[in-house]
N, C-alpha and C. Protein backbone atom coordinates (compact mmCIF):
# COMPACT_ATOMS: atom_id res chain seq x y z
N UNK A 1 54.86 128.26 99.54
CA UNK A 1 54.13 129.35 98.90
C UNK A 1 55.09 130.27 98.15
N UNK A 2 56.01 130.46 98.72
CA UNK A 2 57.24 131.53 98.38
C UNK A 2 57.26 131.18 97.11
N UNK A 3 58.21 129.71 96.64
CA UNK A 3 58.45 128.61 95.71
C UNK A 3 57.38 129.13 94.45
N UNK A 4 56.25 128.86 95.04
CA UNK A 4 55.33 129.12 93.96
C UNK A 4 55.25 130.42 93.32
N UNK A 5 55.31 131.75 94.05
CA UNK A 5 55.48 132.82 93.51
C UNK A 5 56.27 133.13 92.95
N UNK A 6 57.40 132.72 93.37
CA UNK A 6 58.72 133.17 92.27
C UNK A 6 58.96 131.99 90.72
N UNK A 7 58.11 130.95 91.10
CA UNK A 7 58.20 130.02 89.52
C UNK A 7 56.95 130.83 89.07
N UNK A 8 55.80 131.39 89.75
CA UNK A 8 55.16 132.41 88.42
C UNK A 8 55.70 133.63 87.97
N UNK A 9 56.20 134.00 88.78
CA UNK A 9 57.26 135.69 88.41
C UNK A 9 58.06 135.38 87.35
N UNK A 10 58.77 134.17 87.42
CA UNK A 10 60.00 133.77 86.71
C UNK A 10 59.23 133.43 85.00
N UNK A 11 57.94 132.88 85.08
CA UNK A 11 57.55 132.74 83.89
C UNK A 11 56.79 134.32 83.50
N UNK A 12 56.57 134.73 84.08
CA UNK A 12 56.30 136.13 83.34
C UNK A 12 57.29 136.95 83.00
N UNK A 13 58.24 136.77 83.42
CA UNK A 13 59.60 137.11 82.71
C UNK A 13 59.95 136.60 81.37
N UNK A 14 59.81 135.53 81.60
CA UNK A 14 59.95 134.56 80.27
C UNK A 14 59.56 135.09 79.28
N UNK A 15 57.69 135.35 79.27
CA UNK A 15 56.65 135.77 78.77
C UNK A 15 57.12 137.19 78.41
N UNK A 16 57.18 137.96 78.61
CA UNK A 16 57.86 139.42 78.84
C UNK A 16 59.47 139.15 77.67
N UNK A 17 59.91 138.41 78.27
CA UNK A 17 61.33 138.26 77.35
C UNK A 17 61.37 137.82 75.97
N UNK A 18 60.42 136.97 75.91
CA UNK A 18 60.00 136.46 74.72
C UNK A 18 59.19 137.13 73.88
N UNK A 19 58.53 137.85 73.93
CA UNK A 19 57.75 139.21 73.46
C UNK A 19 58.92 140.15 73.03
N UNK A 20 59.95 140.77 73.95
CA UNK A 20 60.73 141.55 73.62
C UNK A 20 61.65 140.86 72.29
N UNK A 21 62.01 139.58 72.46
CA UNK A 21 62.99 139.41 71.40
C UNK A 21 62.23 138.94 70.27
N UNK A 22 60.82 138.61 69.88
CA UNK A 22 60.23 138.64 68.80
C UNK A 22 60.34 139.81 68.60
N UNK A 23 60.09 141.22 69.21
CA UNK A 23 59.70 142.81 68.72
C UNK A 23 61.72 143.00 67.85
N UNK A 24 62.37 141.93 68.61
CA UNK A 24 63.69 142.38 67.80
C UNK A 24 63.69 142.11 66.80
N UNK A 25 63.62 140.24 66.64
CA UNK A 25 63.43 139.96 65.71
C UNK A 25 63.07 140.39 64.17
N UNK A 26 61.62 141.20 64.91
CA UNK A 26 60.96 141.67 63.76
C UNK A 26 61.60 142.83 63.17
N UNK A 27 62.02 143.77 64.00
CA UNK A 27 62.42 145.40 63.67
C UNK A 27 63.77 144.94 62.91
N UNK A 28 64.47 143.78 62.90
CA UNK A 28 65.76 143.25 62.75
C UNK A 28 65.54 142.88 61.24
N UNK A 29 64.70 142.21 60.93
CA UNK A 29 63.99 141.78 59.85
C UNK A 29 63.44 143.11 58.96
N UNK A 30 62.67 143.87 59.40
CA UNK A 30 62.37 144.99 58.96
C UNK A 30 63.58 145.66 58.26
N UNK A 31 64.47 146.49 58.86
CA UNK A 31 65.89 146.57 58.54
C UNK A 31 66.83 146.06 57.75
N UNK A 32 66.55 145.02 57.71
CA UNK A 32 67.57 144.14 56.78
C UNK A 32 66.37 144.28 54.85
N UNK A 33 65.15 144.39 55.54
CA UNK A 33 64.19 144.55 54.12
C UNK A 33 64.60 145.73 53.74
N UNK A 34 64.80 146.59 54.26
CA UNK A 34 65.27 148.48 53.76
C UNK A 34 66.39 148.26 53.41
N UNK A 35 67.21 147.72 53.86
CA UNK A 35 68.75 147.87 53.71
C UNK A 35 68.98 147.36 51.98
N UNK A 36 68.01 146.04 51.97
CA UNK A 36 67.87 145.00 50.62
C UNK A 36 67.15 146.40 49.33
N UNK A 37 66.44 146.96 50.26
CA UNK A 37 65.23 147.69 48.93
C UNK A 37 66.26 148.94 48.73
N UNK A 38 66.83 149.83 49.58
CA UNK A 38 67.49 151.13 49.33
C UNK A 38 68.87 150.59 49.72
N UNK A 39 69.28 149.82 50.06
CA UNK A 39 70.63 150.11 50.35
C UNK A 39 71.32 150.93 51.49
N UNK A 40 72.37 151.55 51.36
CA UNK A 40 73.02 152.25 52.71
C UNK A 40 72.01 153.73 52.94
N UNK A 41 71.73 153.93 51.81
CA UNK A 41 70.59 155.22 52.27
C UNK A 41 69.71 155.64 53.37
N UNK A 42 69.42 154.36 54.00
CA UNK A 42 68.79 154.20 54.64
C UNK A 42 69.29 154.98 56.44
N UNK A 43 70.66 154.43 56.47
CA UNK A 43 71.64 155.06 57.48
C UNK A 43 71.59 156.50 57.31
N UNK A 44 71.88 156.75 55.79
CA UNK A 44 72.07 158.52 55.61
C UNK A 44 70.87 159.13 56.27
N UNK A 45 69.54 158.68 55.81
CA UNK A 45 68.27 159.17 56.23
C UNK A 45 68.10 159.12 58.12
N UNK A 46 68.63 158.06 58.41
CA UNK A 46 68.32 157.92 59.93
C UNK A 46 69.68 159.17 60.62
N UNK A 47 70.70 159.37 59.79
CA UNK A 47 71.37 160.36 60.87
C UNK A 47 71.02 161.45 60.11
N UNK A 48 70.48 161.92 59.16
CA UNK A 48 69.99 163.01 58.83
C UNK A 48 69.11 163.43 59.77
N UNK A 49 67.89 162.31 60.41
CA UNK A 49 66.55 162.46 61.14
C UNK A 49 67.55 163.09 62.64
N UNK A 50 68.63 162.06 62.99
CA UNK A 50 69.15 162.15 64.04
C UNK A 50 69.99 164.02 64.36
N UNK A 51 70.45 164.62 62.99
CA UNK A 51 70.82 165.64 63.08
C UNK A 51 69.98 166.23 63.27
N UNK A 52 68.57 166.55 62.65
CA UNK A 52 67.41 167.56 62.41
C UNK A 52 67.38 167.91 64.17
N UNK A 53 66.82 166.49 64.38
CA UNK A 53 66.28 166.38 65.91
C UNK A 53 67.29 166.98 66.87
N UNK A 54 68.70 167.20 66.76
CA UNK A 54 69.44 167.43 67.69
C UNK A 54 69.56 168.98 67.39
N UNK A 55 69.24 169.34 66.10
CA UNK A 55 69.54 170.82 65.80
C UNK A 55 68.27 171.87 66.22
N UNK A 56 67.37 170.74 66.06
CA UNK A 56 66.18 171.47 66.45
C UNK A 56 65.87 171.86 68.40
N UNK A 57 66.51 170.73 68.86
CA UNK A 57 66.31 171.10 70.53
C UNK A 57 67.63 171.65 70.96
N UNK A 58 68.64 172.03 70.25
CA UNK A 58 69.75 173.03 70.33
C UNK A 58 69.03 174.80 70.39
N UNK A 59 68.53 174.42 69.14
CA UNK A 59 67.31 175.92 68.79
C UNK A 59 66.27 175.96 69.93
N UNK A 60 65.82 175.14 70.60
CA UNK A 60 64.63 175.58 71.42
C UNK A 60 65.52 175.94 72.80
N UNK A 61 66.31 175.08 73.36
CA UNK A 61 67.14 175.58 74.56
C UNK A 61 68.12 176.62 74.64
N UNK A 62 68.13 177.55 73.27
CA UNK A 62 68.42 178.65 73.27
C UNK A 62 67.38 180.11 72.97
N UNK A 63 66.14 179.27 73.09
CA UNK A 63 65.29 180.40 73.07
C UNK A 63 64.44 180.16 74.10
């Protein structure tokens, strides 16, 4: 019985794992389409987003 539970656990892992690395896949793919359409801009924009966000909860944990 044991046997059997852990070869279904083990495939829902699978299932689970395989889901996750299509979602890479895709976002990986996605990325590489921005990178093709704008170029490095794309980086500037994401640590720009990354500064805003860090400047902005700097500002709230001081008020």
């Amino acid at each position: 019985m044991r046997d059997r539970e852990e070869c279904e656990g083990s495939q829902v892992v699978e299932k689970e794992m395989s889901k996750m690395t299509q979602l890479i896949v895709m976002a990986t793919h996605g990325l590489l389409a921005n990178y093709d359409a704008r170029g490095g801009s794309i980086f500037a924009d994401l640590l720009a987003t990354k500064q805003r966000i860090t400047h902005d909860m700097a500002k709230k944990a001081m008020n």
